[in-house]
Protein backbone atom coordinates (compact mmCIF):
# COMPACT_ATOMS: atom_id res chain seq x y z
CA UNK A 1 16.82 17.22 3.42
CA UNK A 2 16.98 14.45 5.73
CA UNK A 3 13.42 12.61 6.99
CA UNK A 4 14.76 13.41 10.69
CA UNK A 5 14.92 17.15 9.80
CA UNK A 6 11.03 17.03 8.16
CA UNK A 7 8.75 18.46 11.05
CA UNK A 8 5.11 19.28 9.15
CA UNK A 9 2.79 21.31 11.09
CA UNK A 10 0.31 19.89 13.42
CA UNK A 11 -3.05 20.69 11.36
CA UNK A 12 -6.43 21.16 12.94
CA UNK A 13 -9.45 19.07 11.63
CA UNK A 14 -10.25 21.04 8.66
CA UNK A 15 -13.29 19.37 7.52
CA UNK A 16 -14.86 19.28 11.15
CA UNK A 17 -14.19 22.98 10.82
CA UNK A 18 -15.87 23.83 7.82
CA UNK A 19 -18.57 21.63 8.15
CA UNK A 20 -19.64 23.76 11.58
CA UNK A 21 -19.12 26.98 9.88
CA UNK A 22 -21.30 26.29 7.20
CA UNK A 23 -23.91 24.59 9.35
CA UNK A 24 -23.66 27.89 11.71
CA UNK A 25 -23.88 30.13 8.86
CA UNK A 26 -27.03 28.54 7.66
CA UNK A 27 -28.53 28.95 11.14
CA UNK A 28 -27.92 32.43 11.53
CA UNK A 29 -29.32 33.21 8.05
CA UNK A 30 -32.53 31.23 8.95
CA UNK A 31 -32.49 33.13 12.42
CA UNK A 32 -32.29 36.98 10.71
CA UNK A 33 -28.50 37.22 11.04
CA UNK A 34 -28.35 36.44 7.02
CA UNK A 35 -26.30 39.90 6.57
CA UNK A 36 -23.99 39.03 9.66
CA UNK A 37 -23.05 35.52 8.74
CA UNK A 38 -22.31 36.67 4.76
CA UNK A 39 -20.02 39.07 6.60
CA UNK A 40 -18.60 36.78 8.55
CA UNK A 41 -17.98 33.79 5.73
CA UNK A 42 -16.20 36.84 3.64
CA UNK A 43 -13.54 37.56 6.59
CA UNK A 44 -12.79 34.17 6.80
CA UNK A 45 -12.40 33.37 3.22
CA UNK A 46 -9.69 36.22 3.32
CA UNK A 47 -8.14 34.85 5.87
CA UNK A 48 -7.82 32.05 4.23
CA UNK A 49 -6.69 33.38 1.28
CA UNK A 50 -4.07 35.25 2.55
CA UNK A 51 -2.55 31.98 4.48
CA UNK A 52 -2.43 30.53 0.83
CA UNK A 53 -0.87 33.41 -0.95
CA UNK A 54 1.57 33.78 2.04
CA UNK A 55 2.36 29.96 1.75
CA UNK A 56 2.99 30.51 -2.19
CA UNK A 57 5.04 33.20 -1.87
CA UNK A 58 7.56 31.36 0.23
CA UNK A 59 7.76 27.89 -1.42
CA UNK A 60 8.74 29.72 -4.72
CA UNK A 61 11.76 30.35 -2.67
CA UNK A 62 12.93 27.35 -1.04
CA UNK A 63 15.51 27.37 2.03
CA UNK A 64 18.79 25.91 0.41
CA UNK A 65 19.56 22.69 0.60
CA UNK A 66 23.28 21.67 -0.65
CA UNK A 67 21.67 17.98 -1.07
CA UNK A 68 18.87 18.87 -3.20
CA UNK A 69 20.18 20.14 -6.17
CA UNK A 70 17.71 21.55 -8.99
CA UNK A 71 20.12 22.52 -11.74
CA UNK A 72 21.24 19.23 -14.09
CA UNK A 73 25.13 20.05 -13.64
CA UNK A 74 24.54 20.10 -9.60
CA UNK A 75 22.17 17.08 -9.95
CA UNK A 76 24.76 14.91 -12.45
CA UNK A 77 27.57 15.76 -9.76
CA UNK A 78 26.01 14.63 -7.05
CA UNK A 79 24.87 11.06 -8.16
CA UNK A 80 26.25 7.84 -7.22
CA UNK A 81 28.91 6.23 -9.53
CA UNK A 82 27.18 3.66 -11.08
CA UNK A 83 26.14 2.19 -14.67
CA UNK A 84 24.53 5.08 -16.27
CA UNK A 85 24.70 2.99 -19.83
CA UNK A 86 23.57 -0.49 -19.96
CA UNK A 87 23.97 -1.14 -23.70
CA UNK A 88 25.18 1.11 -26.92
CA UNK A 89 22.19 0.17 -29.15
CA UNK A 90 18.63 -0.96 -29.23
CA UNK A 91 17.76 -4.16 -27.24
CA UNK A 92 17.56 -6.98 -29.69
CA UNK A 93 13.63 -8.04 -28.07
CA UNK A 94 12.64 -4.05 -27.83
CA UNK A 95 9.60 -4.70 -29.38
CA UNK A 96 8.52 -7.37 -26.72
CA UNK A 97 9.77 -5.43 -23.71
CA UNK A 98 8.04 -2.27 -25.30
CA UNK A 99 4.90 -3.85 -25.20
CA UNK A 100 4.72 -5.75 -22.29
CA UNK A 101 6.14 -2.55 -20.62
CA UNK A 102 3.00 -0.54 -22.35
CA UNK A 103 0.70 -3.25 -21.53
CA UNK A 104 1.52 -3.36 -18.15
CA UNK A 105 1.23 0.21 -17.15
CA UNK A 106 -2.18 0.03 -19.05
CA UNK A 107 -3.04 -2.77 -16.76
CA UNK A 108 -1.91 -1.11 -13.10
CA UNK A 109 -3.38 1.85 -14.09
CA UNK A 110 -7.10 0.22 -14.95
CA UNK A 111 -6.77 -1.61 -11.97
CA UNK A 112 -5.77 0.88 -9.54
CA UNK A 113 -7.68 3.91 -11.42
CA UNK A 114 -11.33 1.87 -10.13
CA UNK A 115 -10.75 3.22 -6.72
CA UNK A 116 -7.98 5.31 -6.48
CA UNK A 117 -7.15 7.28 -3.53
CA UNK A 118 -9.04 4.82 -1.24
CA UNK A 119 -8.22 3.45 2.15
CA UNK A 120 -6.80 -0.54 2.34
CA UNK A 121 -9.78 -1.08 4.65
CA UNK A 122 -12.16 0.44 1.83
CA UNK A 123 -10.54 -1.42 -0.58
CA UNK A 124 -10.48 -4.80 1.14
CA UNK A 125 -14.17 -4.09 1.98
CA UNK A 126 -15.33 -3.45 -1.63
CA UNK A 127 -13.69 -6.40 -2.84
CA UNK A 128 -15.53 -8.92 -0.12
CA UNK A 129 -18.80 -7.38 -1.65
CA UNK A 130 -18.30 -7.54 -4.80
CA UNK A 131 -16.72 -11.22 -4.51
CA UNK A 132 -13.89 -10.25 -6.04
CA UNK A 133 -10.65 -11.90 -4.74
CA UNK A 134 -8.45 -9.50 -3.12
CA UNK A 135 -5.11 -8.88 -3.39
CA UNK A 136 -6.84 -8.43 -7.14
CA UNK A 137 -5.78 -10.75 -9.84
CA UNK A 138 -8.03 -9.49 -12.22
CA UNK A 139 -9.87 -6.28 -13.11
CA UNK A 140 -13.08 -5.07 -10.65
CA UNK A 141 -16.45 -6.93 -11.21
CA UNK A 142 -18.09 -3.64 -10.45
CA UNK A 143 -17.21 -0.14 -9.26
CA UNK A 144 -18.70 2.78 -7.34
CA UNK A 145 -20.05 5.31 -9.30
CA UNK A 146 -20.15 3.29 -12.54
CA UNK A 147 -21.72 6.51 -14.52
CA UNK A 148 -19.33 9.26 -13.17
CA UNK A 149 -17.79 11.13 -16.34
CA UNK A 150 -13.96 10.96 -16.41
CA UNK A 151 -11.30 12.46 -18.20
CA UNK A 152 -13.08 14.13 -21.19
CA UNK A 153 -14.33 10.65 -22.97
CA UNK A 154 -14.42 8.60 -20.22
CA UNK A 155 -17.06 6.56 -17.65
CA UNK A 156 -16.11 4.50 -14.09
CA UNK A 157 -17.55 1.66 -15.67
CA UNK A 158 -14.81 1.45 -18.16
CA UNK A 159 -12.63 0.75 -15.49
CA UNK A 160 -14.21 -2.83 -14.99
CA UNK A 161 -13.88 -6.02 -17.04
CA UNK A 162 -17.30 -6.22 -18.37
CA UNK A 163 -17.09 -2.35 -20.28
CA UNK A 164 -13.61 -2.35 -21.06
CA UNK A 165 -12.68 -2.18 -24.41
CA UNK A 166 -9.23 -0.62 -24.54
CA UNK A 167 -6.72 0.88 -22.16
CA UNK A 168 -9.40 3.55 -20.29
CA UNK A 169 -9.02 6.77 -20.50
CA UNK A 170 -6.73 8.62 -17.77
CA UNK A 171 -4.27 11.29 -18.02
CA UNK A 172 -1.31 9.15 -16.67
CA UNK A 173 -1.79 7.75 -20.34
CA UNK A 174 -2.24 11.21 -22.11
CA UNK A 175 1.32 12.22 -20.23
CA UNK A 176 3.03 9.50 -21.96
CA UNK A 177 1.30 9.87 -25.21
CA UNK A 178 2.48 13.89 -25.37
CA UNK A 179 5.94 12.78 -24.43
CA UNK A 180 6.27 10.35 -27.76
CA UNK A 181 4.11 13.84 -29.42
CA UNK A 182 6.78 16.16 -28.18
CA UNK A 183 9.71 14.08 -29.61
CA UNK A 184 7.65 13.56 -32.92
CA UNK A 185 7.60 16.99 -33.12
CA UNK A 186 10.31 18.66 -32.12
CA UNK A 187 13.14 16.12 -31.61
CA UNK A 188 15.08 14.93 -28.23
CA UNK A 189 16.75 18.32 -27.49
CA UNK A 190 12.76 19.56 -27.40
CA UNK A 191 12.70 22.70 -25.22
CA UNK A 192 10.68 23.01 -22.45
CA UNK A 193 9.01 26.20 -23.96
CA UNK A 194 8.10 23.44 -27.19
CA UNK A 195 6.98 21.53 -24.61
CA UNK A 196 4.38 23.87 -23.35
CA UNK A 197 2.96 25.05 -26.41
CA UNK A 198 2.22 21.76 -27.41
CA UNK A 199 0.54 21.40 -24.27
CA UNK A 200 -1.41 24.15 -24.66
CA UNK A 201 -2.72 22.61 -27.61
CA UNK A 202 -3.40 19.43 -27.14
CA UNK A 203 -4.71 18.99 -23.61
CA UNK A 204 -8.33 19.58 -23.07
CA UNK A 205 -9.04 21.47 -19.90
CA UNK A 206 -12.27 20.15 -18.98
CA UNK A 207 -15.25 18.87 -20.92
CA UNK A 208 -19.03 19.69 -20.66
CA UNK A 209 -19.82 16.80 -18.83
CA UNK A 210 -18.11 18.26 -15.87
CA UNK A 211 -14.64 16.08 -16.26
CA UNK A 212 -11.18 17.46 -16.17
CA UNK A 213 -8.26 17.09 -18.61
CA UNK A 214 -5.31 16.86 -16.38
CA UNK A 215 -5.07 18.08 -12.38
CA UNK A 216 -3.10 19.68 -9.45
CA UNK A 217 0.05 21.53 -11.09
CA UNK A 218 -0.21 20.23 -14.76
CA UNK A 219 -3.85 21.99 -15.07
CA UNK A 220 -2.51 24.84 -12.93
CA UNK A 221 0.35 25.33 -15.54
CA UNK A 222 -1.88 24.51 -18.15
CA UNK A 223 -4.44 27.49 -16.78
CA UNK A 224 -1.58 30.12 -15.62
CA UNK A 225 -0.35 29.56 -19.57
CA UNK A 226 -3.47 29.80 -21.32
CA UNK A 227 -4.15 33.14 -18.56
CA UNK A 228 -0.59 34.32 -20.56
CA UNK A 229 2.03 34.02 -18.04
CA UNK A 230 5.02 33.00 -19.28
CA UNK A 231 6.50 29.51 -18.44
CA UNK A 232 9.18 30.24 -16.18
CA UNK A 233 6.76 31.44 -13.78
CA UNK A 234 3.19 29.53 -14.99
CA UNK A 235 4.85 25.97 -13.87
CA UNK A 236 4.75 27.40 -10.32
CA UNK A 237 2.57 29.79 -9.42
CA UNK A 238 0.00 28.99 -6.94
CA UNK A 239 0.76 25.45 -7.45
CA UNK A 240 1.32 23.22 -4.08
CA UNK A 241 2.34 19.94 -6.39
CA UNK A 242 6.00 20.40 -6.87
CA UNK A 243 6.87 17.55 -5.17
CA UNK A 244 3.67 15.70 -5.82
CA UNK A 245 3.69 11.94 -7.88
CA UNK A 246 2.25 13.76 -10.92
CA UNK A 247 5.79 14.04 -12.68
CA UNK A 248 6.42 10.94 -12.48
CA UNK A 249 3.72 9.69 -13.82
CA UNK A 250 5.20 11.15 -17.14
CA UNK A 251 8.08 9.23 -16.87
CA UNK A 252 7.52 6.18 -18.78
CA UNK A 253 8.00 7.93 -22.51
CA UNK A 254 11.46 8.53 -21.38
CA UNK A 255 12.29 5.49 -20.50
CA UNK A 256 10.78 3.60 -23.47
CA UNK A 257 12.98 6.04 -25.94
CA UNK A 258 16.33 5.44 -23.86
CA UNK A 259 15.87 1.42 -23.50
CA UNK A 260 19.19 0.33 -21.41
CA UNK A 261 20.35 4.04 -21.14
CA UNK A 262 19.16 5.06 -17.59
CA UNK A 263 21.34 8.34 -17.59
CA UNK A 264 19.76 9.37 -20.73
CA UNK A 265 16.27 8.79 -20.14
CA UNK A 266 16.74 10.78 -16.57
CA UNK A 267 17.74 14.16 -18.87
CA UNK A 268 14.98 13.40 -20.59
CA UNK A 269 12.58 13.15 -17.54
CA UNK A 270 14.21 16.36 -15.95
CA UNK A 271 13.91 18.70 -18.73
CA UNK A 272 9.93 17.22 -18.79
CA UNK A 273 9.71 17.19 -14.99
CA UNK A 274 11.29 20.46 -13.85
CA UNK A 275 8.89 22.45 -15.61
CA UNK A 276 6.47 22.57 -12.98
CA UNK A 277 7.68 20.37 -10.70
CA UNK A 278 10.80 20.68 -7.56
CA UNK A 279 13.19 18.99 -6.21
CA UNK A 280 12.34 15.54 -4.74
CA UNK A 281 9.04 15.36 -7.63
CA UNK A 282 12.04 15.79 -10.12
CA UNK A 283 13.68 13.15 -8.68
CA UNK A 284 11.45 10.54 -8.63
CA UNK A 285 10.88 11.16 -12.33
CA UNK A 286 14.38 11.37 -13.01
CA UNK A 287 14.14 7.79 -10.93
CA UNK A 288 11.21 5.87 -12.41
CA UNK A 289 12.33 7.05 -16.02
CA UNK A 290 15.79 5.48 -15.44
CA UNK A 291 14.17 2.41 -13.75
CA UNK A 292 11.84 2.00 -16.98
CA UNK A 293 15.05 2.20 -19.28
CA UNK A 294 17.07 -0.44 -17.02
CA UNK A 295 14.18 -2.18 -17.53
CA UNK A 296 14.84 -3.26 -20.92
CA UNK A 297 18.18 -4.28 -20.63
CA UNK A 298 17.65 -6.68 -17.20
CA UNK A 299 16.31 -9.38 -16.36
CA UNK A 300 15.38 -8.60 -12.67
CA UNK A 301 12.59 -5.70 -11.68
CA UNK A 302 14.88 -5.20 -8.87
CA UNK A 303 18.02 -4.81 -10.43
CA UNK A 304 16.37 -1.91 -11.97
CA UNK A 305 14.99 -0.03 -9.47
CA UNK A 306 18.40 -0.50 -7.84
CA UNK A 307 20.16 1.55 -11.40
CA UNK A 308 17.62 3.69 -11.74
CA UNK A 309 18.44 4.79 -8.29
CA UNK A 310 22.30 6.13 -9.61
CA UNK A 311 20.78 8.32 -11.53
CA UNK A 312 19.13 11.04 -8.56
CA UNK A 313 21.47 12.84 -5.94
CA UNK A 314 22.15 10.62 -3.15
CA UNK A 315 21.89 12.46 -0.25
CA UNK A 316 18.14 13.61 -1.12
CA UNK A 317 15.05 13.00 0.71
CA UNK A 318 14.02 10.83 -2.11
CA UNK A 319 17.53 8.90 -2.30
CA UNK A 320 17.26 8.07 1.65
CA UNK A 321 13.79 6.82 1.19
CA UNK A 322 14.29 4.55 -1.57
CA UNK A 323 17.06 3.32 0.18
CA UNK A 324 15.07 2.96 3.67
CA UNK A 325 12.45 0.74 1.35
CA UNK A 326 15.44 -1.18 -0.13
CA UNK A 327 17.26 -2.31 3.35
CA UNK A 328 13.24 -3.30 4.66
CA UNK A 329 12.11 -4.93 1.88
CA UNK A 330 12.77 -8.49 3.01
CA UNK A 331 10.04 -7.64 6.36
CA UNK A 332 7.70 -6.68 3.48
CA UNK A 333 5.57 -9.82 3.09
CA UNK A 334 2.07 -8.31 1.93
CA UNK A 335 0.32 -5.00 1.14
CA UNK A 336 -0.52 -4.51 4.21
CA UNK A 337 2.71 -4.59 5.76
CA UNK A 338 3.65 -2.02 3.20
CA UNK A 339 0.78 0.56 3.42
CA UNK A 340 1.71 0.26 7.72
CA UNK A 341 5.49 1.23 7.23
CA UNK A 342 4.95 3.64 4.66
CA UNK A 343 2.21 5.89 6.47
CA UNK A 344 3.98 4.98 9.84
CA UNK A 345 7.45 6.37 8.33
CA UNK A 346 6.05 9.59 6.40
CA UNK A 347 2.73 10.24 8.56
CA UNK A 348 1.63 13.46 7.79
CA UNK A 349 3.07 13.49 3.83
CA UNK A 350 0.42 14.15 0.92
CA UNK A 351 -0.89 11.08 0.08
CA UNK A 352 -0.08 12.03 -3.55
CA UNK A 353 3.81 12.43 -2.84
CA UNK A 354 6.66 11.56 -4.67
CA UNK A 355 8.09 9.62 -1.90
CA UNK A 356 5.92 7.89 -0.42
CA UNK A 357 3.96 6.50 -3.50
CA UNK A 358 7.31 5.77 -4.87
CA UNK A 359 7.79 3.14 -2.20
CA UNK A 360 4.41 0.98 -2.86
CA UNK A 361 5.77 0.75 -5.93
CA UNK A 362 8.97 -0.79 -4.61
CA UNK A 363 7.46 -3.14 -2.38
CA UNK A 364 4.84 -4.09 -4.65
CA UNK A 365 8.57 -4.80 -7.20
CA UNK A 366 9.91 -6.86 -4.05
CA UNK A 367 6.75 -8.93 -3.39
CA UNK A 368 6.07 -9.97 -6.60
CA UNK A 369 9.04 -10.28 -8.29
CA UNK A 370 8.49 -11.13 -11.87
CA UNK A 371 4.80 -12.36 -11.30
CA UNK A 372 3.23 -9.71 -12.66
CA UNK A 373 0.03 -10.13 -11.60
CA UNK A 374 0.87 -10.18 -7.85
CA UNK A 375 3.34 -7.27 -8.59
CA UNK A 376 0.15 -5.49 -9.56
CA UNK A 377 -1.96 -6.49 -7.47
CA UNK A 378 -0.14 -6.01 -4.30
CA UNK A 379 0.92 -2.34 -5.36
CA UNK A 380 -2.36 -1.07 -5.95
CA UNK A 381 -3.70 -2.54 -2.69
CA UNK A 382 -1.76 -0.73 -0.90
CA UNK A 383 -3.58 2.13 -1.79
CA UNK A 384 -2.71 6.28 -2.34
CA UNK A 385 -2.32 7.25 -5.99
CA UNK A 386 -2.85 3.62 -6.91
CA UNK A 387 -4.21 4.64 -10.69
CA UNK A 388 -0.13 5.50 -10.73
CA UNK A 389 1.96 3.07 -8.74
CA UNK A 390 -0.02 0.39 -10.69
CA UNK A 391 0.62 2.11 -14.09
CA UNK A 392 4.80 2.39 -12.83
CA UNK A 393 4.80 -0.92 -11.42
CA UNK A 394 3.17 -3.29 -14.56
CA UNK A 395 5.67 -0.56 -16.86
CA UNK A 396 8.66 -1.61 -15.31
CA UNK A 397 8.16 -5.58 -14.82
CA UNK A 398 6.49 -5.67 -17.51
CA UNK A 399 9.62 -4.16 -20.02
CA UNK A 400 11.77 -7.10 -18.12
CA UNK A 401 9.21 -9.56 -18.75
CA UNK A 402 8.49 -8.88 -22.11
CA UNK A 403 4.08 -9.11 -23.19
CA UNK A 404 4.77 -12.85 -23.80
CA UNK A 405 4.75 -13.46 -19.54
CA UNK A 406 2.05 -11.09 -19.31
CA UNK A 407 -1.16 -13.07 -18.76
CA UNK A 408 -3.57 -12.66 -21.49
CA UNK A 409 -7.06 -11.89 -19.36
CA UNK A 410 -4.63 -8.42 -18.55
CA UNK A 411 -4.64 -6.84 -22.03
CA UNK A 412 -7.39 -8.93 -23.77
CA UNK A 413 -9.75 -6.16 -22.87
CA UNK A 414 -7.64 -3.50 -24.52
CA UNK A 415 -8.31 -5.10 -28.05
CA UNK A 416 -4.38 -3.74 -28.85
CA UNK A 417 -5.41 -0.10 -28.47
CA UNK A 418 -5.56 3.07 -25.45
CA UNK A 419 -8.51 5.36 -25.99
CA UNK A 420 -7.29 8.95 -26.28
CA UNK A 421 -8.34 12.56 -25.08
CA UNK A 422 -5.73 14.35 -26.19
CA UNK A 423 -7.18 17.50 -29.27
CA UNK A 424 -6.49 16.67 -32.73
CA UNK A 425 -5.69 12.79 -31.99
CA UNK A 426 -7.69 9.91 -33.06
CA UNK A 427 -10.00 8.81 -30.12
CA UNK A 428 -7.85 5.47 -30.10
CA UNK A 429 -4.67 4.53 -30.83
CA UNK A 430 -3.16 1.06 -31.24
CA UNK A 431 -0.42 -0.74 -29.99
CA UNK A 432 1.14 -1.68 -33.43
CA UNK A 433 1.11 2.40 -34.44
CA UNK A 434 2.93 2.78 -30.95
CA UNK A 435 4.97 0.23 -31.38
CA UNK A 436 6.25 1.43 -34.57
CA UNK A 437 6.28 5.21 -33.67
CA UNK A 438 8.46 4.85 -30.12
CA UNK A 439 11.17 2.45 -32.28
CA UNK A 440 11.45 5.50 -34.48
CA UNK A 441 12.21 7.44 -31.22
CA UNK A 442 14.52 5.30 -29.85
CA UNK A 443 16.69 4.77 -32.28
CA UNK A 444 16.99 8.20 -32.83
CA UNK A 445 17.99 8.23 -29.60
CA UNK A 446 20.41 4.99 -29.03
């Protein structure tokens, strides 16, 4: 797939829409008609029902594409020659780089997680009243919604300065926590069908304060599995995520176990990825894990996106994006100049996309170099799944730059520990135990 073959449908105003049906139904139910408009609001919810079925029925079948490979002999033929191995053992300083690399996706994902999914505008707006300097260059003074339950254990609140007292809750961190559980318990060569089960087990679904354990197609899978369909097909079914940002947002584990093995760490992410994910949301696991692993053996952010790049076929829609984001870069001065090209380039996308969240994180790489509080800071301003490009961002500078260039008012509020959700797990877990647990893994690995 090339970006000047992607035509998406023209789409009417849903929410207009719906909001005039279900004023109009309330109408005619306050004007007698209450049997009519039930009648009515039943045809169209089959309707509508049907256009989703009929929609999942044909994505589980996509058109071939000879450039978008999903089996891993197809996928390793059709990379870019390259350095797939940076270096034959563990990094010398892989204790530094692991940390600053955990510390800093604990610090993009705080930071982006306080208002995630919000407009630049919004965001620009909600810093000017909260006197907060914006880009940010440290965590929120306040947020909206301070009460609202999240993930399980979790409150908004957490998510500023004055209430944090660890890495906050969110499931980007549970994803990389079940990755090191999933090698703890069943090895590298872990099966995806491992995999699962132990999914099953530990993640909560949702608590009774109304908050979810994990969303779009990991609690799909995690509800078509639990319903007792079997993995090949749970991963899938009725799930419209496959090439969503979700899989790589479990990416990081892979990297952190394969430090200066890109190649490796990509398996790694595609055996985890392809589960329930397609395609180009393979991909850009296949690419941030790689990045994360280059990571530890350069001393540029840059330099790694550029490897972890070899490791995804080159002719894919995800390939000729990161390469589009590459060749503009130098025009990229600001967040705002890279929230403009990105929705100008891939208008109409899912704002929770592989691709196009993949590329704030790459300009966000670009702007700030190795300052990793502008790196940050401009990623997450640029809005989308910001919870996640700030979490992939602060992972990979921060494994170049080690925890020691990391400045302190970033993981001071984490008092060395991530606060947990995952069943049978202690509610938090430090940094040291993590520390000690992913060398384990990767020299196993290396």
């Amino acid at each position: 797939m090339k970006l000047q073959h992607l035509k998406y449908p023209d789409l009417p105003n849903f929410h207009e829409l719906t909001d005039a049906l279900l004023r109009y139904s309330r109408l005619a139910a306050e004007f007698g008609y209450d049997q009519e408009a039930g009648d009515i609001i039943r045809r169209i919810e089959e309707t509508l029902q049907s256009g989703i079925e009929t929609f999942a029925k044909i994505v589980e079948n996509p058109r071939p594409d000879e450039n978008e490979p999903e089996d891993w002999a197809s996928i390793l033929a059709q990379r870019p020659q390259g350095r797939h191995r940076l270096t034959e053992k563990l990094p010398e300083d892989y204790a530094e780089r692991f940390l600053g690399a955990f510390i800093g996706r604990g610090a993009g994902c705080a930071l982006g997680g306080a208002l995630e999914f919000r407009g630049v505008q919004e965001m620009e707006d909600w810093a000017r009243y909260c006197g907060d300097a914006y880009p940010l260059t440290d965590y929120w003074s306040m947020v909206k919604n301070p009460y609202q339950h999240r993930y399980i254990l979790g409150t908004s609140e957490q998510l500023t300065k004055a209430y944090m007292d660890s890495i906050p809750v969110d499931d980007d961190f549970a994803y990389t926590l079940i990755g090191l559980l999933t090698l703890e318990k069943y090895g590298p060569n872990f099966t995806q069908q491992q995999m699962a089960d132990l999914w099953k087990e530990k993640f909560p679904l949702q608590a009774a304060n109304g908050s979810w354990g994990a969303y779009w197609g990991e609690r799909k899978m995690l509800q078509n599995l639990h319903a007792g369909m079997p993995l090949e097909k749970a991963g899938y079914a009725n799930n419209p995520n496959v090439q969503s940002i979700a899989a790589w947002t479990r990416a990081d584990t892979w990297g952190y176990v394969a430090p200066g093995w890109p190649e490796k760490a990509a398996e790694l992410a595609y055996r985890d990825a392809s589960v329930n994910h397609r395609r180009n949301g393979v991909y850009g696991s296949m690419f941030f894990a790689a990045s994360i692993a280059a990571a530890f053996a350069v001393d540029d952010p840059v330099e790694a996106l550029h490897l972890g790049l070899q490791e995804i076929p080159q002719d894919s829609l995800f390939a000729e994006a990161i390469r589009w984001a590459f060749s503009v870069a130098p025009e990229i001065k600001s967040y705002k100049d890279g929230a403009a090209a990105v929705r100008e380039r891939y208008a109409g996308m899912f704002e929770g996309h592989a691709i196009n969240n993949a590329l704030f994180v790459v300009f966000g790489i670009h702007i700030g170099g190795k300052d990793f509080t502008k790196v940050i800071g401009e990623t997450i301003a640029m809005g989308m799944d910001n919870d996640c490009t700030g979490a992939t961002a602060g992972s990979i500078v921060g494994a170049v730059i080690g925890k020691k260039n990391i400045p302190e008012h970033w993981y001071k509020p984490f008092n060395n520990r991530m606060h947990n959700y995952l069943n049978g797990g202690p509610e938090y877990v430090d940094f040291d135990d993590l520390l000690t647990r992913y060398t384990a893994q990767a020299k196993q690995i290396m």
